[in-house]
N, C-alpha and C. Protein backbone atom coordinates (compact mmCIF):
# COMPACT_ATOMS: atom_id res chain seq x y z
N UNK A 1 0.85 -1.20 0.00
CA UNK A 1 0.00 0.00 0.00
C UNK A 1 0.89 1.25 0.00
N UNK A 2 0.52 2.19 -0.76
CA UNK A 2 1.65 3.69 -1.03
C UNK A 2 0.85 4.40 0.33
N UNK A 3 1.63 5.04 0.56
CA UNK A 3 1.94 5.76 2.15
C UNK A 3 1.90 7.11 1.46
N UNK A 4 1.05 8.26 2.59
CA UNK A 4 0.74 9.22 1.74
C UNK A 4 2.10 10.00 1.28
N UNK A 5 3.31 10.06 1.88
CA UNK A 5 4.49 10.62 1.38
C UNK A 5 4.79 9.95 -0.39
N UNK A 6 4.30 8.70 -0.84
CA UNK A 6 4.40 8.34 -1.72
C UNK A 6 3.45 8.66 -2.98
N UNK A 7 2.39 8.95 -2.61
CA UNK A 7 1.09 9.82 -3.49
C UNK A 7 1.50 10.86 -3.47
N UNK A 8 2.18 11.76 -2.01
CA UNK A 8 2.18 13.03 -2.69
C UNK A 8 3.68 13.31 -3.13
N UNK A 9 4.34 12.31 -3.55
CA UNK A 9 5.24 12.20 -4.28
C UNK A 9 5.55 12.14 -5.58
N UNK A 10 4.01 10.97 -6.12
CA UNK A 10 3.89 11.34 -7.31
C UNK A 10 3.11 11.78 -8.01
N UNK A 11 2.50 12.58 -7.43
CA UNK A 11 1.57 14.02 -7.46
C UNK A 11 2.44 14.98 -8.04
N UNK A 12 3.39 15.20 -7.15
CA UNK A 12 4.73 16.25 -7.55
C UNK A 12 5.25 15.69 -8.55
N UNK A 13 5.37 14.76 -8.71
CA UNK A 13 6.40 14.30 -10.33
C UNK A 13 5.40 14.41 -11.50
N UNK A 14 4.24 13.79 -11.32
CA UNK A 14 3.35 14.45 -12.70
C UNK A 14 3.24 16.07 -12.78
N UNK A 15 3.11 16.73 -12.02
CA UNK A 15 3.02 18.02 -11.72
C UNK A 15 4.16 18.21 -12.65
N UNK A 16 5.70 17.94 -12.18
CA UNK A 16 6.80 18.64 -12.61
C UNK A 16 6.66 18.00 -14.50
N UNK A 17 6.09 17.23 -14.75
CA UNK A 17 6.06 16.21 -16.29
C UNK A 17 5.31 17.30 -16.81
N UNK A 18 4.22 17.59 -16.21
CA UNK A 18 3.49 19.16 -17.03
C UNK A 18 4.01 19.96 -17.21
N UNK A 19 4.82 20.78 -16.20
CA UNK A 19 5.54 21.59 -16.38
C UNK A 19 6.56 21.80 -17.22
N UNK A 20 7.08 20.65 -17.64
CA UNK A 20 8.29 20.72 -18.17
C UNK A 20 8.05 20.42 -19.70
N UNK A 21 6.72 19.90 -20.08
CA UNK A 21 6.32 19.70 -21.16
C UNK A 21 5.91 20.89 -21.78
N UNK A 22 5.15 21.91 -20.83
CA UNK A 22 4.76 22.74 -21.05
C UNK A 22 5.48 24.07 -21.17
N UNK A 23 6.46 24.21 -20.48
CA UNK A 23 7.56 25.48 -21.03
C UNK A 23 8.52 24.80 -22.00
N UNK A 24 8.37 23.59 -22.48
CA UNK A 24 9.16 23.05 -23.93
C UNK A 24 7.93 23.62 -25.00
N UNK A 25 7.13 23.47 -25.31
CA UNK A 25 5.65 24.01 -25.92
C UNK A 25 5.75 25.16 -26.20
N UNK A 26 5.15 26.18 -25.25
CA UNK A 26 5.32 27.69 -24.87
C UNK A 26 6.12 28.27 -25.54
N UNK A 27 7.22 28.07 -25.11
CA UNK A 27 8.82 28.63 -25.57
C UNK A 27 9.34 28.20 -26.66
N UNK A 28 8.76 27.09 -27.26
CA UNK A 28 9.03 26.74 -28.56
C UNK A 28 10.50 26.04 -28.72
N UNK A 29 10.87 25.45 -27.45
CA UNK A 29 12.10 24.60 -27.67
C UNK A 29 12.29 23.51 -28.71
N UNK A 30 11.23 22.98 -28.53
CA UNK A 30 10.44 21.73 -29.40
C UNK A 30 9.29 22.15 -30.04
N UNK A 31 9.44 21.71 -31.28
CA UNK A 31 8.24 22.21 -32.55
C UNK A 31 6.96 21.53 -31.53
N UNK A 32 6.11 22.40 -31.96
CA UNK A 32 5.24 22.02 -31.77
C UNK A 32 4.32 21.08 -32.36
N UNK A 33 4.70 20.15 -33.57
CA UNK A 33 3.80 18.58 -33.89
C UNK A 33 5.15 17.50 -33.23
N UNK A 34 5.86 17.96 -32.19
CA UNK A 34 5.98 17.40 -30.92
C UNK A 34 5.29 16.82 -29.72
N UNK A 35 4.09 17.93 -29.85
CA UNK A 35 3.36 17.71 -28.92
C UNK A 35 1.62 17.39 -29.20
N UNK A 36 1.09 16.70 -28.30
CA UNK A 36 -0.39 16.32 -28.39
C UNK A 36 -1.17 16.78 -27.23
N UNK A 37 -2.32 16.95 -27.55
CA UNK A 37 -3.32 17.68 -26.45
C UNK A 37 -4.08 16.23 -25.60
N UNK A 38 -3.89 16.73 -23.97
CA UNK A 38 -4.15 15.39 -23.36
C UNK A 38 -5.10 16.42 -22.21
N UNK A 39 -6.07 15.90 -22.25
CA UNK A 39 -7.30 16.13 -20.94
C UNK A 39 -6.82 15.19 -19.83
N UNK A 40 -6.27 16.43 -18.76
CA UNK A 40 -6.11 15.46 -17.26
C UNK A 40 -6.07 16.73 -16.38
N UNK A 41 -6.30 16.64 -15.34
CA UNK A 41 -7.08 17.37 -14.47
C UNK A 41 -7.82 18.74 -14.59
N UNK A 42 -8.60 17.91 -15.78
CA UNK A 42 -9.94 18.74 -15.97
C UNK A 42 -9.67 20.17 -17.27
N UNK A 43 -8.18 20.02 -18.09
CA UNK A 43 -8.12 21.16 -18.61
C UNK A 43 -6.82 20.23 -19.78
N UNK A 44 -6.90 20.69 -21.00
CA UNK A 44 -6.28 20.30 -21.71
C UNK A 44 -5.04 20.28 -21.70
N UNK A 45 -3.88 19.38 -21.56
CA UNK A 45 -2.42 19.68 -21.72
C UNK A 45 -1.59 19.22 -22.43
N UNK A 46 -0.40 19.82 -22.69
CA UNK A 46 0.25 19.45 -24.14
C UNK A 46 1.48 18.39 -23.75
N UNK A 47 1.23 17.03 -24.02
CA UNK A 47 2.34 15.90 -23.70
C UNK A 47 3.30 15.53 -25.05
N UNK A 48 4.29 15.92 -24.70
CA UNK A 48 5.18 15.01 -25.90
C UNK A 48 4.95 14.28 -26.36
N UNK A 49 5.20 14.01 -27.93
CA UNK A 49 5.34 12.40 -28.58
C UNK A 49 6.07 12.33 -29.19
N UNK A 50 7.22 12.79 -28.76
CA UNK A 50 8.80 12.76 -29.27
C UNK A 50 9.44 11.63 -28.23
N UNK A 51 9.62 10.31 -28.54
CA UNK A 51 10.23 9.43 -28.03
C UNK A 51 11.44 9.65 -27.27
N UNK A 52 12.31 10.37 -27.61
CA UNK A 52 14.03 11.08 -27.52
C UNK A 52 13.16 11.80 -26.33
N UNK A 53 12.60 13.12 -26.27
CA UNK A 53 12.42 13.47 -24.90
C UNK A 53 11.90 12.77 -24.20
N UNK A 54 11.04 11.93 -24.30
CA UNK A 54 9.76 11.22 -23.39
C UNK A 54 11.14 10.13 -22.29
N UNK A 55 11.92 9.60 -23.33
CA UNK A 55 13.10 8.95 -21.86
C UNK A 55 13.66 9.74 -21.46
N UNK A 56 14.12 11.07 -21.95
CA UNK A 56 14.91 11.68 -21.18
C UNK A 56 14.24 12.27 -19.99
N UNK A 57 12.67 13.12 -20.01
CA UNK A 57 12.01 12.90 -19.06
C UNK A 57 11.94 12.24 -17.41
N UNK A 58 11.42 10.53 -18.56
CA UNK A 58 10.83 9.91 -17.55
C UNK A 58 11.79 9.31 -16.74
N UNK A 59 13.54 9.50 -17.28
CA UNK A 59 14.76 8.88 -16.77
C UNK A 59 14.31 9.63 -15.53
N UNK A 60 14.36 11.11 -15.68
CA UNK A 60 14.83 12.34 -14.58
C UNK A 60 13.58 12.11 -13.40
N UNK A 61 12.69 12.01 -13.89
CA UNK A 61 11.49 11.73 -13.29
C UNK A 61 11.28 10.93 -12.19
N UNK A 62 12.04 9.09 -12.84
CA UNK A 62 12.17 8.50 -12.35
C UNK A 62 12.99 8.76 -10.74
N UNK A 63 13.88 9.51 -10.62
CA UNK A 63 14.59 9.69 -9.83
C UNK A 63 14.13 10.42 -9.37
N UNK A 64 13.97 11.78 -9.60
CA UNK A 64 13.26 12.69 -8.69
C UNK A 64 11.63 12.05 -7.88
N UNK A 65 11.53 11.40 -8.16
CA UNK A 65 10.47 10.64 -7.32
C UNK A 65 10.82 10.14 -6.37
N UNK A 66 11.79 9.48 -5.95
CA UNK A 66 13.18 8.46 -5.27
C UNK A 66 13.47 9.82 -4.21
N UNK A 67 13.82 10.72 -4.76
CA UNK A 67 14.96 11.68 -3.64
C UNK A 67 13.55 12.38 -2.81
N UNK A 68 12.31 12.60 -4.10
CA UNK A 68 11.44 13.38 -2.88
C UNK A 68 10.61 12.65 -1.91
N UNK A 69 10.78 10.83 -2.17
CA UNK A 69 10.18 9.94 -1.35
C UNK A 69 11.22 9.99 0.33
N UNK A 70 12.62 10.30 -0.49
CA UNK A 70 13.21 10.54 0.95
C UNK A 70 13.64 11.58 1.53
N UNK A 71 12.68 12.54 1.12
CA UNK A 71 12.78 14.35 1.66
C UNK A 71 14.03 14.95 1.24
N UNK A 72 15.07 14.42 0.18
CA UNK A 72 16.73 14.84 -0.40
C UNK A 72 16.06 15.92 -1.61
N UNK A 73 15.22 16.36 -1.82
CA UNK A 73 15.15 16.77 -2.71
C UNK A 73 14.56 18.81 -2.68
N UNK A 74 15.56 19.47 -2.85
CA UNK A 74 15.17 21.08 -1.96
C UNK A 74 14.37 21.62 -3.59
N UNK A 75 14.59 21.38 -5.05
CA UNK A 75 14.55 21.87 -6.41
C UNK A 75 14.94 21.24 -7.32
N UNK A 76 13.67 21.53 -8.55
CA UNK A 76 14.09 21.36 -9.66
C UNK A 76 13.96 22.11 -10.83
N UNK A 77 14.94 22.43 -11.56
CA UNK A 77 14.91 23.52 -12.51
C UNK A 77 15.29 23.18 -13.79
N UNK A 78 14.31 23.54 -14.88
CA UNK A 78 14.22 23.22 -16.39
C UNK A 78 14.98 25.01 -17.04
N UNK A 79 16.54 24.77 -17.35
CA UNK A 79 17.07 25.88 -17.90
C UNK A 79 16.81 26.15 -19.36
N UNK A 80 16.96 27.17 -20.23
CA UNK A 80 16.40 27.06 -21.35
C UNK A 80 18.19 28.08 -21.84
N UNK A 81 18.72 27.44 -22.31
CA UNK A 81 20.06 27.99 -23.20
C UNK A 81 20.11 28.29 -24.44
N UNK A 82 21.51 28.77 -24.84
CA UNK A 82 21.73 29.00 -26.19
C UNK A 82 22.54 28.25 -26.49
N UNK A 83 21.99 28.04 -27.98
CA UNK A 83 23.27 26.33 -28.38
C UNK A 83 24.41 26.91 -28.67
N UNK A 84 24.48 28.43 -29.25
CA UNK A 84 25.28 28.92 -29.88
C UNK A 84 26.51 28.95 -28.65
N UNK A 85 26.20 30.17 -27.63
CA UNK A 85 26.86 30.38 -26.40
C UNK A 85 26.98 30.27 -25.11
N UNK A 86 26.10 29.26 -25.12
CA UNK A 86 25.47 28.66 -23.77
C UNK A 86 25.28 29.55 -22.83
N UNK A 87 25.01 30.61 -23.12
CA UNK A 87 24.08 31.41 -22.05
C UNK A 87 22.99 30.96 -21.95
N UNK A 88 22.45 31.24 -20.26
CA UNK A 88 20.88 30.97 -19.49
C UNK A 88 20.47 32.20 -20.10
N UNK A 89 19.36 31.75 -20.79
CA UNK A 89 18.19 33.08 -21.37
C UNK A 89 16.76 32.88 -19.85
N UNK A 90 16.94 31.48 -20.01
CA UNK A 90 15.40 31.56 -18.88
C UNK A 90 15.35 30.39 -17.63
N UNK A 91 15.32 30.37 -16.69
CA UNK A 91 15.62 29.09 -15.93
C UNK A 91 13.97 29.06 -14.73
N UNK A 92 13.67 28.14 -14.92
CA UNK A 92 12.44 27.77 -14.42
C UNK A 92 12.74 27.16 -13.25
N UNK A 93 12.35 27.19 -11.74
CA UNK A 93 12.59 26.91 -10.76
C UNK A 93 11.71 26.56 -9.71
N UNK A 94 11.84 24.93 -9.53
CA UNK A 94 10.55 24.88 -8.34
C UNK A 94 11.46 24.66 -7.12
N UNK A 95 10.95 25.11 -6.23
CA UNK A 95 11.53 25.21 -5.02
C UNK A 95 10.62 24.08 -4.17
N UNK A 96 11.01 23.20 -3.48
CA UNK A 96 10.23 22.10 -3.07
C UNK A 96 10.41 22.26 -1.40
N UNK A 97 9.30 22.53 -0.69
CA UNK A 97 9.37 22.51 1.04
C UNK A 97 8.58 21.22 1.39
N UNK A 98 9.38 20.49 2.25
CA UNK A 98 8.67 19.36 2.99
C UNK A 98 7.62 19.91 4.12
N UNK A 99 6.23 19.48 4.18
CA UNK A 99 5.04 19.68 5.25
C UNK A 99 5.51 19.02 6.33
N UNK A 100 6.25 19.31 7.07
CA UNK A 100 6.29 18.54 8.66
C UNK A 100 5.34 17.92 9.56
N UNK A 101 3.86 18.32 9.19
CA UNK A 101 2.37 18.20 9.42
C UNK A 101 2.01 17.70 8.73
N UNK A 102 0.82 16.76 8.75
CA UNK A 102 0.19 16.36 7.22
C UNK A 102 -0.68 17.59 7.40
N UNK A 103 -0.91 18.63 6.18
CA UNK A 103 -1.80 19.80 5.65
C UNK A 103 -3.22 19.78 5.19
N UNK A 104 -3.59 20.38 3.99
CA UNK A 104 -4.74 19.99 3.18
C UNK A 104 -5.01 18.30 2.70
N UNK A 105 -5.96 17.56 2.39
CA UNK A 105 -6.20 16.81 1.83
C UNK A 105 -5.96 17.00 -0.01
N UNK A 106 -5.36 15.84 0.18
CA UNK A 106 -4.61 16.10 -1.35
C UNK A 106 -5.79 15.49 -2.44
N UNK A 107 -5.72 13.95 -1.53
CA UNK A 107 -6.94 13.22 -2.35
C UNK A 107 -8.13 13.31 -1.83
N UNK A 108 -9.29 12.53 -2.84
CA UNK A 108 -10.58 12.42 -1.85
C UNK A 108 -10.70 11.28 -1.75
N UNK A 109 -11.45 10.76 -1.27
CA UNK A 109 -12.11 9.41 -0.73
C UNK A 109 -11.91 8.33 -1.69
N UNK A 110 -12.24 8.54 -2.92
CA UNK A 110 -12.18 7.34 -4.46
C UNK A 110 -10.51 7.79 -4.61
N UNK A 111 -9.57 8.59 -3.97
CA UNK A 111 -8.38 8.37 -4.46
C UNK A 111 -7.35 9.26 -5.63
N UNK A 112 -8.69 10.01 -6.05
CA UNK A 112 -8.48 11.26 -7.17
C UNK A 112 -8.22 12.47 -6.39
N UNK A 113 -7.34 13.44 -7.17
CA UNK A 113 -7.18 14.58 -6.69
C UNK A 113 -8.20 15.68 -6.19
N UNK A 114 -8.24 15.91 -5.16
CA UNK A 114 -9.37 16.91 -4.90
C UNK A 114 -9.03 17.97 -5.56
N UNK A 115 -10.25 18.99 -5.75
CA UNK A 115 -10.88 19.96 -6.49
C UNK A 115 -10.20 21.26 -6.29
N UNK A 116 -9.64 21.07 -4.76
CA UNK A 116 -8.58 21.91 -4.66
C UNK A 116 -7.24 21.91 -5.09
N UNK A 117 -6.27 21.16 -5.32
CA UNK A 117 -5.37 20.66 -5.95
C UNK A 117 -5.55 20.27 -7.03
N UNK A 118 -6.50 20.38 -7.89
CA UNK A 118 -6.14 20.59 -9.67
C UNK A 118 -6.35 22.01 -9.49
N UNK A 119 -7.09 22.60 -8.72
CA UNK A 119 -7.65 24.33 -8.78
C UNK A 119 -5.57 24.97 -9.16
N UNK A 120 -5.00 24.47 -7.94
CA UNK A 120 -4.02 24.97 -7.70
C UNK A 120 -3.29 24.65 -9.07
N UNK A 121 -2.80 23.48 -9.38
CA UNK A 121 -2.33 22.66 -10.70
C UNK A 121 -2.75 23.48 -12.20
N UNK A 122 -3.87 23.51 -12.06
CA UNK A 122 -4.46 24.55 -13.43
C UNK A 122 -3.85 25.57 -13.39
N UNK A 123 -4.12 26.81 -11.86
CA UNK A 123 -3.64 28.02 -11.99
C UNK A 123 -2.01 28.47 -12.22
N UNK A 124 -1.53 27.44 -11.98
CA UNK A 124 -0.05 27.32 -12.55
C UNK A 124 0.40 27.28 -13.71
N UNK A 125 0.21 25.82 -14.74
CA UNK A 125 -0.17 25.89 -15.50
C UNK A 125 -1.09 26.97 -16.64
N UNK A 126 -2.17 27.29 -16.23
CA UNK A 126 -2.11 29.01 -16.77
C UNK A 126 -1.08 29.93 -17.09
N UNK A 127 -0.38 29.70 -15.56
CA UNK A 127 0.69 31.35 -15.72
C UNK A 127 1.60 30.94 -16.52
N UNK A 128 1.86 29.36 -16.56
CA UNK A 128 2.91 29.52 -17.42
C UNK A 128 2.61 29.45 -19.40
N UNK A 129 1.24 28.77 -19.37
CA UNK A 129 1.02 29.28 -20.73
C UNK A 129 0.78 31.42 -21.16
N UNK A 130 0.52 31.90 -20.19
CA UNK A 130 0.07 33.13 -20.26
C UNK A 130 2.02 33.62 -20.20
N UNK A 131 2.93 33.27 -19.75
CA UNK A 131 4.21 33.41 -19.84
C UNK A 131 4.89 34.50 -20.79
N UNK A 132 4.54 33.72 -22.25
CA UNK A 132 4.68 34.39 -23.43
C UNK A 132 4.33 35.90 -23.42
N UNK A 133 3.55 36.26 -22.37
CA UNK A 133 3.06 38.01 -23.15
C UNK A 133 4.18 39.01 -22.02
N UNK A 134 5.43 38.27 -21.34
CA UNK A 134 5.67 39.10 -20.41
C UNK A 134 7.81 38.49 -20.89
N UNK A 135 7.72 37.51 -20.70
CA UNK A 135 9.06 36.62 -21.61
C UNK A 135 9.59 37.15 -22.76
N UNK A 136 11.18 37.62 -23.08
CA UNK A 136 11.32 37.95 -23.83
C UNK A 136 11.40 36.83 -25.18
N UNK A 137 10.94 37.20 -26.05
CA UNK A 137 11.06 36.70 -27.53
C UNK A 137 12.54 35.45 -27.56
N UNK A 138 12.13 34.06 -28.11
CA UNK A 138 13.26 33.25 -28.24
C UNK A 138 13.45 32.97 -29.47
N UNK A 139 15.18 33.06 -29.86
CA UNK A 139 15.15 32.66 -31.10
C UNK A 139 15.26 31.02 -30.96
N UNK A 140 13.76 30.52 -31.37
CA UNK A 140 13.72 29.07 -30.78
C UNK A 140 14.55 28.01 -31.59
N UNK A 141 15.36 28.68 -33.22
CA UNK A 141 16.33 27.70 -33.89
C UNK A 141 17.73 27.81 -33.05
N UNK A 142 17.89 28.35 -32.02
CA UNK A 142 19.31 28.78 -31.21
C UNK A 142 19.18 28.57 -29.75
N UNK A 143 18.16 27.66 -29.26
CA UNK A 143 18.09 27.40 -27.94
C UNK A 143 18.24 25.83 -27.65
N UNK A 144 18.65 25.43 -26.51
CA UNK A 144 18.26 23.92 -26.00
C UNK A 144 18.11 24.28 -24.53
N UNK A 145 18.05 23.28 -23.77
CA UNK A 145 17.27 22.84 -22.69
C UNK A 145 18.14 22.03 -21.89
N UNK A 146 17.97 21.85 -20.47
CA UNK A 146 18.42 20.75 -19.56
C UNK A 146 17.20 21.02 -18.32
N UNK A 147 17.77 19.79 -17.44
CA UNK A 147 16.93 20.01 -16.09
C UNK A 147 17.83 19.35 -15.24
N UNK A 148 17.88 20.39 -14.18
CA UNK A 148 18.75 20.07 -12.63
C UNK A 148 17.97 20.11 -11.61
N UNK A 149 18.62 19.67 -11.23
CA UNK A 149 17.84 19.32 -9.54
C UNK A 149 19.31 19.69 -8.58
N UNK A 150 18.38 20.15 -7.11
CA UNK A 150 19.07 20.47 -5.96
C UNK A 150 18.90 19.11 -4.93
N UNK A 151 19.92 18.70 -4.16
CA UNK A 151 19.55 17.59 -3.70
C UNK A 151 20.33 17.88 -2.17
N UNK A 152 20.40 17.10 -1.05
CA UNK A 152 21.29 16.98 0.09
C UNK A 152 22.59 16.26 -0.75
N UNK A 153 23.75 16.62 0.18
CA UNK A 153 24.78 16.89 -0.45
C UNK A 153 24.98 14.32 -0.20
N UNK A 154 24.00 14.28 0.52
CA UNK A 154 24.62 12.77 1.01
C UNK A 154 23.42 11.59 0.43
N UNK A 155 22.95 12.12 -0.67
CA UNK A 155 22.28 11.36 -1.86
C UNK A 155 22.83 10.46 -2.34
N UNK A 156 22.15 9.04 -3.04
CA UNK A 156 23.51 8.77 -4.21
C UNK A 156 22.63 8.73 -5.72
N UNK A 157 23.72 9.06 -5.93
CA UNK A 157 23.21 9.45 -7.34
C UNK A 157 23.93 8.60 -8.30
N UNK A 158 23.19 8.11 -9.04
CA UNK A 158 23.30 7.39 -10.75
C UNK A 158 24.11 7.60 -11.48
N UNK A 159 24.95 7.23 -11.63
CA UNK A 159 26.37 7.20 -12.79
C UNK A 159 25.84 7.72 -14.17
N UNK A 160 24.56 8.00 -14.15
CA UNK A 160 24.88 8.90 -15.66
C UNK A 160 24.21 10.27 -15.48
N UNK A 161 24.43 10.71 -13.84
CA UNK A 161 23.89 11.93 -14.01
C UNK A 161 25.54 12.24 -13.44
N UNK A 162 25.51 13.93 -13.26
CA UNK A 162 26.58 14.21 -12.80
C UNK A 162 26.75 15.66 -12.47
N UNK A 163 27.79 16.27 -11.56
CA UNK A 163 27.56 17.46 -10.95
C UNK A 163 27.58 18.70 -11.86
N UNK A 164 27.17 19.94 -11.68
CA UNK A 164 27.24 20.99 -12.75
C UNK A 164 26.78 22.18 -12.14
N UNK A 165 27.56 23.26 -12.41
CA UNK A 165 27.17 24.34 -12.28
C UNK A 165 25.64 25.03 -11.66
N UNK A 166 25.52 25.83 -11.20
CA UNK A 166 23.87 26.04 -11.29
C UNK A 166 23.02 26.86 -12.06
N UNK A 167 23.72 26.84 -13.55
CA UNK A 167 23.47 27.72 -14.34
C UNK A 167 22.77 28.81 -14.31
N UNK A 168 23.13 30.13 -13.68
CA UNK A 168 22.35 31.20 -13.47
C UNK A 168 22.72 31.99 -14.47
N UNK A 169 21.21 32.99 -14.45
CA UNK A 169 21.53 33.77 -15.39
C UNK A 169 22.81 35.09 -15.18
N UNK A 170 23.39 35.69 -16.44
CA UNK A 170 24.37 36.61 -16.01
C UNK A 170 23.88 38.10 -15.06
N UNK A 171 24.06 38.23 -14.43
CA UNK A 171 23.55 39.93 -14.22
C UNK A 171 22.36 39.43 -13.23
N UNK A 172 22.36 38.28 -13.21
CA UNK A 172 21.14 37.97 -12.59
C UNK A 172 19.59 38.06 -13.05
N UNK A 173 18.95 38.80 -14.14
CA UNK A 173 18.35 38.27 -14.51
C UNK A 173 16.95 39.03 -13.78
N UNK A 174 15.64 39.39 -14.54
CA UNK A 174 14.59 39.05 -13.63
C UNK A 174 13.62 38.04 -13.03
N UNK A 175 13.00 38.24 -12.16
CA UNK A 175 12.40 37.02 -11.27
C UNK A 175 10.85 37.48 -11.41
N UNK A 176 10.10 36.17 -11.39
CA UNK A 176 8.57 36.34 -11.56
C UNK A 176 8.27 35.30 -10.51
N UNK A 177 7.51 35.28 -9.53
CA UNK A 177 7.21 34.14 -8.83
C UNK A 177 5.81 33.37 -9.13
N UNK A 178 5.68 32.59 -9.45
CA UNK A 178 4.20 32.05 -9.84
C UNK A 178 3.53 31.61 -8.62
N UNK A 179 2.24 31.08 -8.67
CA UNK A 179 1.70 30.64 -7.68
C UNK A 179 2.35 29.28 -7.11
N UNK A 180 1.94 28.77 -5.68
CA UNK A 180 2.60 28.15 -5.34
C UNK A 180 1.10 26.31 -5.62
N UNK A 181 1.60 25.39 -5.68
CA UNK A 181 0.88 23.96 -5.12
C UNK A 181 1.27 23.58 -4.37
N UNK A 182 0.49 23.27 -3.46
CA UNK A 182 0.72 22.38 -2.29
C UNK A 182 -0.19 20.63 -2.07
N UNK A 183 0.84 19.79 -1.72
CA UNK A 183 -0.27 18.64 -1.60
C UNK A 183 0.03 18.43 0.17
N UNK A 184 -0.08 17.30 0.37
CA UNK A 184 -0.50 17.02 2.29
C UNK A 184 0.97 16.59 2.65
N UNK A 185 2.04 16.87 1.67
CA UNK A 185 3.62 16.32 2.21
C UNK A 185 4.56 17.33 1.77
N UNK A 186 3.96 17.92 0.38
CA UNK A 186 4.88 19.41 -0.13
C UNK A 186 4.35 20.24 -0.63
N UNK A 187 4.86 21.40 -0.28
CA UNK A 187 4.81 23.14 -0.90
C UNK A 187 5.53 23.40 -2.03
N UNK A 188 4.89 23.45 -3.63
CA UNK A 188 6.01 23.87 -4.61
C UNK A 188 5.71 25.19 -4.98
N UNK A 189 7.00 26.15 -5.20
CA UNK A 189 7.12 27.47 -5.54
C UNK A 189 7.90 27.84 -6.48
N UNK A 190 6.87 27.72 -7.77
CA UNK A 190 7.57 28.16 -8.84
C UNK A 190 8.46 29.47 -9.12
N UNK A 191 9.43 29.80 -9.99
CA UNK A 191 10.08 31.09 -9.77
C UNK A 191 10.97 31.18 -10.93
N UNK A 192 10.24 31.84 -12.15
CA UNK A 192 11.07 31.85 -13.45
C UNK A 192 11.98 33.09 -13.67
N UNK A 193 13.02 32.99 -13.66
CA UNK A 193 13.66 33.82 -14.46
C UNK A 193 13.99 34.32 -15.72
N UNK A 194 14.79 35.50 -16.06
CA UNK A 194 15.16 35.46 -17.30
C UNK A 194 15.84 36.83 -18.05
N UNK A 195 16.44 36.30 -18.90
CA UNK A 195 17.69 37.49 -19.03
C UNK A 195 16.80 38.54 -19.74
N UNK A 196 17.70 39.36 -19.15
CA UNK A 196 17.53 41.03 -19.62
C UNK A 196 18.03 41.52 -20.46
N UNK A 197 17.97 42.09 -21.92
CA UNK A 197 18.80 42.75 -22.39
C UNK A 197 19.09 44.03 -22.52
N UNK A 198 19.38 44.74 -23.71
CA UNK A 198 19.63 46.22 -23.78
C UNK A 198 18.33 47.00 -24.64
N UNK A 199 17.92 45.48 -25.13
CA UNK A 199 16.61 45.86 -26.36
C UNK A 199 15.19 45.36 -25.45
N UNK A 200 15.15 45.23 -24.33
CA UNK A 200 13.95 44.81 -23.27
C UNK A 200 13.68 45.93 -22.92
């Protein structure tokens, strides 16, 4: 039987699979007949069907499920670069707090997400499709992508991941904070950045 630290574990990992699908979409990292329209919690969302991302994904996924089952896990952040010069143009950032309390009810009774937690899930999702009218312009043939995670320093980690920088932006960049989700084990607080130029 999954133990509620384990539901609202992978609550948070589908959560972060939207997310990350969804500022690949948005931002136009990946063409868009990349992606397909999927109805799940109650509002249409755009899932890959690009095989090549879908493991690279569900590799990261896989694990980040693992570190937040054992509270090692403080963030995870989907950077958006330049292939040309590997500058951070935009770095997407969830900040993950463990509930020391069990909080709100995550699920209801049959096991599905309550009404409050897709409420929260949607309104996120929103801000980040609504993103585009405030984000500066990408030249999307000159960008790629990664995703890092913050972990306790006494994790172990998988021989094909490996340590790196924390790619921030130069100058630092501005900050937008989105709304936050919470389920009955964690608080996530989104927080996008993104470079500034001389023509912004």
């Amino acid at each position: 039987m999954e133990t509620t630290l384990d539901r609202s574990s992978l609550i948070v990992v589908e959560f972060f699979e939207y997310c990350v699908n969804s500022i690949l979409y948005q931002r136009g990292v990946y063409p868009r007949e990349d992606f397909e329209v999927e109805r799940k919690i109650g509002m249409p969302l755009l899932i890959t069907n690009n095989d090549e991302l879908k493991v690279y994904v569900d590799q990261i996924m896989s694990q980040v499920r693992v570190w937040l089952q054992k509270g090692k896990l403080s963030s995870l952040i989907v950077v958006i670069k330049s292939k040309d010069t590997g500058d951070i143009l935009e770095r997407w950032q969830f900040n993950i707090e463990p509930h020391l309390e069990q909080q709100q009810q995550t699920l209801d009774n049959d096991g599905e997400l309550t009404n409050d937690t897709k409420a929260q899930i949607r309104a996120i999702m929103r801000q980040i499709s609504a993103s585009v009218t405030f984000l500066p312009e990408l030249d999307t043939d000159d960008v790629t992508f990664a995703i890092l995670v913050h972990t306790d320093h006494d994790v172990d980690v998988p021989t094909a991941w490996g340590d790196t920088d924390p790619k921030l932006i130069k100058g630092g960049g501005e900050h937008v904070r989105l709304k936050h989700m919470e389920t009955s084990k964690h608080k996530i607080t989104p927080i996008v950045a993104y470079r500034v130029t001389d023509d912004d």
